[in-house]
N, C-alpha and C. Protein backbone atom coordinates (compact mmCIF):
# COMPACT_ATOMS: atom_id res chain seq x y z
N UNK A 1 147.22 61.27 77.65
CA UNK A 1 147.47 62.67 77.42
C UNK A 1 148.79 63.12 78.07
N UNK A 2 149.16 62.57 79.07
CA UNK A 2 150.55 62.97 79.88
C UNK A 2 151.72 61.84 78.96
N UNK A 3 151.29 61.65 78.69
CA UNK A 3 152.36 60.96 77.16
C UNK A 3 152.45 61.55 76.18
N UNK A 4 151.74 62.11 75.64
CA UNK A 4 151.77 63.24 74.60
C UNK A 4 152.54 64.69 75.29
N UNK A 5 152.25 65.02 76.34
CA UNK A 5 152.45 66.22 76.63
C UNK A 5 154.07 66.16 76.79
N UNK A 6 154.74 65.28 77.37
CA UNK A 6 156.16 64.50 78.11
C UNK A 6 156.57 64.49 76.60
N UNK A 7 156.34 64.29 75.45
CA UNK A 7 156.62 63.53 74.22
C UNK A 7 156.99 64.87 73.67
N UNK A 8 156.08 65.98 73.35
CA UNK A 8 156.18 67.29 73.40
C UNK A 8 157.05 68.35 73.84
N UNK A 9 156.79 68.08 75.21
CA UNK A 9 158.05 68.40 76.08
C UNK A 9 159.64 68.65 75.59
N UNK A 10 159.13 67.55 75.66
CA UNK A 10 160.88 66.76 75.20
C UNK A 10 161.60 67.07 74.06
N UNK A 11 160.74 66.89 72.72
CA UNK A 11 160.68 66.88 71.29
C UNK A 11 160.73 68.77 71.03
N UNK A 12 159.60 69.53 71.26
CA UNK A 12 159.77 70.65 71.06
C UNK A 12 160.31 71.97 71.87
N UNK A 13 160.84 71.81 72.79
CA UNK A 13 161.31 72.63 74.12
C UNK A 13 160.55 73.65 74.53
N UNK A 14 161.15 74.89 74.43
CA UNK A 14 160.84 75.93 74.53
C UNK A 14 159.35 76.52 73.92
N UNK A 15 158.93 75.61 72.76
CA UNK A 15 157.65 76.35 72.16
C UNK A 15 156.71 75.13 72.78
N UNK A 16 157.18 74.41 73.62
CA UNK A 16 155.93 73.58 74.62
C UNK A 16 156.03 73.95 75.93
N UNK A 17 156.38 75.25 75.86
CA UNK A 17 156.67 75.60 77.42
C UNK A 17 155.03 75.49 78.54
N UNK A 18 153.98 75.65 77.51
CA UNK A 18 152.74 76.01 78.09
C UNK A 18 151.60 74.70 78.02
N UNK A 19 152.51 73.61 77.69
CA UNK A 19 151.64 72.29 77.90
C UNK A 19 151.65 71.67 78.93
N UNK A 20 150.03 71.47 79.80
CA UNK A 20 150.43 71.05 80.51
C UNK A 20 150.68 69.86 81.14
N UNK A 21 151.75 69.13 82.16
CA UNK A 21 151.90 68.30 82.32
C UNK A 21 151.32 67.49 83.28
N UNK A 22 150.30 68.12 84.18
CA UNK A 22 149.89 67.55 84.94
C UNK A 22 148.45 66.92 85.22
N UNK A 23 147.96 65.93 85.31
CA UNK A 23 146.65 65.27 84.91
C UNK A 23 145.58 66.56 86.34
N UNK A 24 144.03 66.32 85.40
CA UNK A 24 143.27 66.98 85.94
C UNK A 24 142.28 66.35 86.81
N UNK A 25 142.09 65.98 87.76
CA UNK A 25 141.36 65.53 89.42
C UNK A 25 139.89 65.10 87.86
N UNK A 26 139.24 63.65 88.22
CA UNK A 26 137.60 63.45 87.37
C UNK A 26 137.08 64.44 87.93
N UNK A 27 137.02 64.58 89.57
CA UNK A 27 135.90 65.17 90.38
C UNK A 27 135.60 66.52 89.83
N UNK A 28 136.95 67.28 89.03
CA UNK A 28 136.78 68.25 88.66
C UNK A 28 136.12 68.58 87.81
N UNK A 29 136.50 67.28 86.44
CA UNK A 29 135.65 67.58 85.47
C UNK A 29 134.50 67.20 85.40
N UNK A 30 133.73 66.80 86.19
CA UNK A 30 132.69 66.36 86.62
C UNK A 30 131.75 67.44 86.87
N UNK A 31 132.63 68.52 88.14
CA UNK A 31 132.13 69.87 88.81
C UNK A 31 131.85 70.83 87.60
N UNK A 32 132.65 71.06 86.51
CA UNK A 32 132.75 71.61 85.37
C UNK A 32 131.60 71.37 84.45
N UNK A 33 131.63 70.27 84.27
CA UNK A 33 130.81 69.73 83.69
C UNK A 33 129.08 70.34 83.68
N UNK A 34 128.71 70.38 85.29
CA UNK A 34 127.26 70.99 86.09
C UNK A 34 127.52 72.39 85.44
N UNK A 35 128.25 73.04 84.72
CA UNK A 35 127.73 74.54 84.06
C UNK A 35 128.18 74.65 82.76
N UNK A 36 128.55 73.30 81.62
CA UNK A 36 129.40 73.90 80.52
C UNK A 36 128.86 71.99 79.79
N UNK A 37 128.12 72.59 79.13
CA UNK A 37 127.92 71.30 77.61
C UNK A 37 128.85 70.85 77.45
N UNK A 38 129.77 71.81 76.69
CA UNK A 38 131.27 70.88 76.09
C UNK A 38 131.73 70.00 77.10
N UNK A 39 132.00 70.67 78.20
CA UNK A 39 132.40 69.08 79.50
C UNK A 39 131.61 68.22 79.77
N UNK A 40 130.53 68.33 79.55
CA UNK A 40 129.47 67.26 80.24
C UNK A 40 129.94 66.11 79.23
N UNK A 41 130.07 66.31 77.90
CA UNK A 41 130.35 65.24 76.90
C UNK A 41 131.31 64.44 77.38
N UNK A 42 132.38 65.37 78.31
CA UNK A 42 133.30 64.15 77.95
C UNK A 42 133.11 63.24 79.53
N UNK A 43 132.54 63.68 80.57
CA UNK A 43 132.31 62.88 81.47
C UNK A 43 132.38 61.61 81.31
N UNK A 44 131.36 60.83 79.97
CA UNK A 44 131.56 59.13 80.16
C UNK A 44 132.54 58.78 80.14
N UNK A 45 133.57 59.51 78.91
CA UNK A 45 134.78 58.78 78.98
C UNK A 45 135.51 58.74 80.35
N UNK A 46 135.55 59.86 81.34
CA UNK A 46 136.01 59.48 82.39
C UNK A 46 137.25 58.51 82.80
N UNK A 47 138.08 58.23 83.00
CA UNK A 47 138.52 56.87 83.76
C UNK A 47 138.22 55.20 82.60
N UNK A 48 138.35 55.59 80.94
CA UNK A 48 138.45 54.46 80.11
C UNK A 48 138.78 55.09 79.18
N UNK A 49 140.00 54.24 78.92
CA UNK A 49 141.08 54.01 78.01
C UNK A 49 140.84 54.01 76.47
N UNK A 50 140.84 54.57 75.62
CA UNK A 50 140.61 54.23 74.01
C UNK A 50 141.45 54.10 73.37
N UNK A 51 141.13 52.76 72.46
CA UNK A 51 142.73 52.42 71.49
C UNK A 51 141.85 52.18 70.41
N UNK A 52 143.22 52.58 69.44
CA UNK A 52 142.80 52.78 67.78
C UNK A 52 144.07 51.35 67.16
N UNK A 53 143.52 50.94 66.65
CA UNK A 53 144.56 49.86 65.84
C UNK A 53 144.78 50.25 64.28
N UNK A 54 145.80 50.00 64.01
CA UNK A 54 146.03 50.53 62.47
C UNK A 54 146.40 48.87 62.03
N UNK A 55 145.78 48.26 62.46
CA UNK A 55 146.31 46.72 61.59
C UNK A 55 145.72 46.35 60.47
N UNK A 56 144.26 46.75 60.20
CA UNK A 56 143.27 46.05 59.78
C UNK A 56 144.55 47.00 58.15
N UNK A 57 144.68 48.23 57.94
CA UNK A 57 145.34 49.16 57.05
C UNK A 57 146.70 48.80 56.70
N UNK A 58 147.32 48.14 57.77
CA UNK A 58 148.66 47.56 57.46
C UNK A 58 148.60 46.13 57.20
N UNK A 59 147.76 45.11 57.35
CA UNK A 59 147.25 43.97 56.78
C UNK A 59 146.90 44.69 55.11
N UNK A 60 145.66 45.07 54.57
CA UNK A 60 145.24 45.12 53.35
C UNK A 60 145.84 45.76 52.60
N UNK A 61 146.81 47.13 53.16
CA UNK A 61 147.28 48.06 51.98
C UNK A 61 149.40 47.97 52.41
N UNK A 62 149.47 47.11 53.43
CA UNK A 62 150.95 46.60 53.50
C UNK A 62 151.59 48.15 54.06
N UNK A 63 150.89 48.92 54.56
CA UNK A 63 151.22 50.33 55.43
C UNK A 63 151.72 50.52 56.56
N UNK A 64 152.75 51.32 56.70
CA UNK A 64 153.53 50.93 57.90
C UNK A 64 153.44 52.49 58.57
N UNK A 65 152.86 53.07 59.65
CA UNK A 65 152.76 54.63 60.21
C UNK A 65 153.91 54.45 60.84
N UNK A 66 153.93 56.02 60.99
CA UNK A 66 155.30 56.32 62.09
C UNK A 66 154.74 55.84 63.16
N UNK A 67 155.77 55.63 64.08
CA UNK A 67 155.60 56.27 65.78
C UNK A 67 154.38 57.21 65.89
N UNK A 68 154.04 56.96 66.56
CA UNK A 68 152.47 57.68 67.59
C UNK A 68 153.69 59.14 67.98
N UNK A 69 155.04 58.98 68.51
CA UNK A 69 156.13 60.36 68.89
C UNK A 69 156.15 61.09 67.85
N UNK A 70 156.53 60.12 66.91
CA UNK A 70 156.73 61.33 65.19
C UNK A 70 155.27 61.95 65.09
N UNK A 71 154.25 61.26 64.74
CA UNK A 71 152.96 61.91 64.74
C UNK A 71 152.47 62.82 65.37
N UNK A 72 152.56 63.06 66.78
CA UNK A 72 152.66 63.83 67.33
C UNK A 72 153.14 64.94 67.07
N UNK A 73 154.61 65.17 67.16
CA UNK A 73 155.70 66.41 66.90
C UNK A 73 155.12 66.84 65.37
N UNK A 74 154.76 65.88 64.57
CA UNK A 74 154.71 66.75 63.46
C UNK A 74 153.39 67.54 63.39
N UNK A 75 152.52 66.86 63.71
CA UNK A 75 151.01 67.55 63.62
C UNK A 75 151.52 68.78 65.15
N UNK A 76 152.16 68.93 66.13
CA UNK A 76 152.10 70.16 67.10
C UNK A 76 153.01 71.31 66.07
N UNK A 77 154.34 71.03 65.11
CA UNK A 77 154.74 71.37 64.35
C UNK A 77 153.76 71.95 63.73
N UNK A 78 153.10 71.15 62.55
CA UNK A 78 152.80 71.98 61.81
C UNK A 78 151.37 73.43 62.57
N UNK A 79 150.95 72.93 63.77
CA UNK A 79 150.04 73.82 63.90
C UNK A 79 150.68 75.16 64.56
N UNK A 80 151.77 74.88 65.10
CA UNK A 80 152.67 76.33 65.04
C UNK A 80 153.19 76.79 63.84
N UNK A 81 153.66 76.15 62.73
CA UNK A 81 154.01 76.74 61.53
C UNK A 81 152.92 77.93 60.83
N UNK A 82 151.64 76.93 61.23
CA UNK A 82 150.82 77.81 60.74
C UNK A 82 149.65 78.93 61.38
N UNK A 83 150.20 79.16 62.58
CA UNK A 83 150.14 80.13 63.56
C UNK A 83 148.27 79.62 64.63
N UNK A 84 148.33 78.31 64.26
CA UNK A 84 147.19 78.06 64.93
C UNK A 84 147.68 78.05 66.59
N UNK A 85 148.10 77.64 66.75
CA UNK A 85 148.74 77.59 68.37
C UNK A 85 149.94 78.66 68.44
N UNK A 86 149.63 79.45 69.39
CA UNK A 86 150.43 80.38 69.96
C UNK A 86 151.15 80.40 70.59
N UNK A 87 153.01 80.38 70.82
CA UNK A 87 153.91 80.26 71.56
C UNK A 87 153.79 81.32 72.55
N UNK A 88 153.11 82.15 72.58
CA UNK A 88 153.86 83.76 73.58
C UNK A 88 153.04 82.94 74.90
């Protein structure tokens, strides 16, 4: 997530002024967690890593994705274009 946010940063300036860059303490989300469903979910993940492979798609259909950077900028792009995320 601090790769995305740095990626952001960088890529969109001024309209990523409010991302933040700094990772959040487990213990916290843990503490969070003891009064709010939506956090409790993500507790397992905790402290492990998830990777997605696009090979099995670029083996059978010969598909080549952007950069994980381009993907990014464009999907934060388009959700300011279309006023889902708020710059002010």
């Amino acid at each position: 997530m601090l790769n995305i946010a740095k990626v952001l940063r960088a890529r969109l300036g001024d309209r990523a002024r409010r991302v933040p860059t700094r990772k959040l303490p487990s213990f916290i989300v843990r503490l969070v967690a003891l009064c709010s469903v939506e956090t409790r979910a993500l507790v397992p993940l905790l402290g492990t890593a998830r990777n997605a492979t696009s090979a099995k798609a670029e083996r059978m259909l010969g598909w080549k994705p952007r950069s994980w950077e381009d993907a990014i900028t464009a999907t934060a792009e388009s959700l300011l274009n279309f006023g889902i995320v708020d710059v002010k």
